[in-house]
Protein backbone atom coordinates (compact mmCIF):
# COMPACT_ATOMS: atom_id res chain seq x y z
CA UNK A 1 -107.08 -0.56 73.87
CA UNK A 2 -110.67 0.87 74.04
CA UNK A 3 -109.36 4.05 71.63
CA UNK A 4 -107.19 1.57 69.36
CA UNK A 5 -110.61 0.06 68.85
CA UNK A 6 -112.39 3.16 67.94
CA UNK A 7 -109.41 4.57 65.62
CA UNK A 8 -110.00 1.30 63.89
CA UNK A 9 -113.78 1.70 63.60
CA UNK A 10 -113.45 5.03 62.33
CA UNK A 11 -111.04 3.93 59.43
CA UNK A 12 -113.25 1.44 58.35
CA UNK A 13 -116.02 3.31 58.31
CA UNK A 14 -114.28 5.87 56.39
CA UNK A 15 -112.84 3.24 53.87
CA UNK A 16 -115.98 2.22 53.57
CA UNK A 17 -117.81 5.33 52.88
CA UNK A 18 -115.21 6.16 50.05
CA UNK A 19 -115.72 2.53 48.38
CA UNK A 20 -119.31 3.40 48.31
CA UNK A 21 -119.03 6.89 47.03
CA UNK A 22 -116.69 5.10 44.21
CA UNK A 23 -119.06 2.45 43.13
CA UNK A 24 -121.89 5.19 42.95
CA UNK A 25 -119.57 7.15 40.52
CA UNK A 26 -118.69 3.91 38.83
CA UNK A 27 -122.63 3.34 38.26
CA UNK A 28 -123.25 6.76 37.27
CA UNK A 29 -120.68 6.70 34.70
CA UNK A 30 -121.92 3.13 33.43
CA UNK A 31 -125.69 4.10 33.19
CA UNK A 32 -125.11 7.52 30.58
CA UNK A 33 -123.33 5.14 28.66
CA UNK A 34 -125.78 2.66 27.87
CA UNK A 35 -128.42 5.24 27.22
CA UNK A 36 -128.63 5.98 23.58
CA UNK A 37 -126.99 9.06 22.61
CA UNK A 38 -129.57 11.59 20.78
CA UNK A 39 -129.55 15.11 18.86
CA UNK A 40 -132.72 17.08 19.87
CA UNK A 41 -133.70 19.38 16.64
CA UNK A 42 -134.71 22.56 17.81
CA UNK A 43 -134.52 24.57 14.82
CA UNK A 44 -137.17 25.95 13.19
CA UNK A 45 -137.28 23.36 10.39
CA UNK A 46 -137.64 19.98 8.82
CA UNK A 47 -133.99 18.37 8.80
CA UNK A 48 -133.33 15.83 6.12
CA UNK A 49 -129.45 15.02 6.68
CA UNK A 50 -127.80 15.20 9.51
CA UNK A 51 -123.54 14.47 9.57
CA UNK A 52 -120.91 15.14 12.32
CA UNK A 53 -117.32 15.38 12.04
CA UNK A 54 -114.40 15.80 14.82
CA UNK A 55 -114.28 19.27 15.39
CA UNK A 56 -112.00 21.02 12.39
CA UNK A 57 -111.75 18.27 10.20
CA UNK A 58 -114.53 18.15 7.55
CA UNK A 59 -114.50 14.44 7.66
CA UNK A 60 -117.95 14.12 7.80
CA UNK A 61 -119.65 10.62 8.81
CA UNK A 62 -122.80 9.05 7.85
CA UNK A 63 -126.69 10.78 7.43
CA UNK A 64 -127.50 10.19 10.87
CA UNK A 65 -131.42 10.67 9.92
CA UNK A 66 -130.97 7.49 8.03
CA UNK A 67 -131.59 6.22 12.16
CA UNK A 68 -134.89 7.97 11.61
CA UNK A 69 -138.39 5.86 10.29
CA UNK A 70 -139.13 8.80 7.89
CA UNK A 71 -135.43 9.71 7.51
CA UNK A 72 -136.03 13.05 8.71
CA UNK A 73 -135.68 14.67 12.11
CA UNK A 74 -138.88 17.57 12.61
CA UNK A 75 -138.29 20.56 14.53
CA UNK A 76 -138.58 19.44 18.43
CA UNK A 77 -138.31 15.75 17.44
CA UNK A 78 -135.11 13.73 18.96
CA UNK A 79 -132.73 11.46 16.88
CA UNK A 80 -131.43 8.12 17.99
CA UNK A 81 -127.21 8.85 17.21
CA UNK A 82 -125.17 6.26 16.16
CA UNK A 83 -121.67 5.25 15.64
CA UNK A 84 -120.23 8.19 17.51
CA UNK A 85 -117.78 8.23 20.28
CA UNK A 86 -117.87 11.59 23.01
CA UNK A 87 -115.83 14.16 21.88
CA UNK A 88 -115.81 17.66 20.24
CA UNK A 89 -117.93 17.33 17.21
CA UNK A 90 -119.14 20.01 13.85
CA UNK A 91 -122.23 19.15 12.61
CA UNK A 92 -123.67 19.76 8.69
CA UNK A 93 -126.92 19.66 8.75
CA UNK A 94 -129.51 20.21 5.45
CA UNK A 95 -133.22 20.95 6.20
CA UNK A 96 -136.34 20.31 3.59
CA UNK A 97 -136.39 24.13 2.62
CA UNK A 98 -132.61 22.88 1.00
CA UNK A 99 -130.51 25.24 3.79
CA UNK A 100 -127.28 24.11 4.56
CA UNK A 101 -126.00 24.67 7.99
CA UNK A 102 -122.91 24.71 10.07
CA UNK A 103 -122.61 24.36 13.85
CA UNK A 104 -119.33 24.19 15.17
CA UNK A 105 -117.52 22.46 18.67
CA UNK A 106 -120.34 21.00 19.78
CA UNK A 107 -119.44 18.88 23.26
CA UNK A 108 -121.16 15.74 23.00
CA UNK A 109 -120.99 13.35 26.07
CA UNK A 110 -121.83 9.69 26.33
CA UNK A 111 -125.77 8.88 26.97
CA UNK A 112 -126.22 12.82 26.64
CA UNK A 113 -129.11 14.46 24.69
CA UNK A 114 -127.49 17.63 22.87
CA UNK A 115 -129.25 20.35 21.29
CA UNK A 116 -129.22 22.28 18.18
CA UNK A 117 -131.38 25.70 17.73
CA UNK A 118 -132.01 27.62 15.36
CA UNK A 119 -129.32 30.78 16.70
CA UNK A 120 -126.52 28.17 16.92
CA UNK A 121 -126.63 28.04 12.87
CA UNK A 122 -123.74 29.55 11.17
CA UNK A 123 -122.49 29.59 7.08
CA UNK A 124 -125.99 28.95 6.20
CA UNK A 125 -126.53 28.22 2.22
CA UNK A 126 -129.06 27.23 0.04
């Protein structure tokens, strides 16, 4: 009887720590995604528009440094990102100087901060 009762104990102890470990993940997961998602500019210059698009498509979606007071997005300044879900993104991005940039598969995950510097620029044009 005595070791029936401790089998039992053990089992709901065990249940219990697993219901616990699952509502921790559950909170985890809910607290990234209410914090705002944001682009942290790390390049070496001024960026006036901003776009992503699902990786390989070109369909690119709105100036994202219209989310911006000054609409623009100085090097080591973070931008609030709107409107986008996680996922594998491209980003176009135009700085003051007029340079037109390409960065490509960028991984962005809910509530995450991602980065872009300057050595992740590629097909550069002015």
């Amino acid at each position: 009887m005595i070791r029936i009762a401790l089998a039992m104990i053990r089992i709901a102890l065990a249940v219990a720590a697993l219901a616990a470990a699952a509502c921790s993940v559950i909170a985890t997961t809910a607290a990234a995604a209410e914090r705002p998602l944001r682009f942290w500019n790390l390049t070496l210059h001024t960026i006036s528009e901003f776009q992503l698009a699902p990786a390989g498509t070109g369909n690119w979606g709105e100036n994202q440094c219209k989310n911006d007071r000054d609409g623009t997005v100085d090097s080591d300044e973070r931008l609030r990102i709107t409107g986008i879900s996680p996922g594998v993104y491209d980003a176009k991005l135009k700085d003051v100087s007029g340079r037109v940039c390409l960065v490509r598969n960028i991984d962005i995950k809910a509530g995450d901060t991602f980065s872009i510097e300057e050595k992740d620029l590629t097909s550069c044009d002015r």
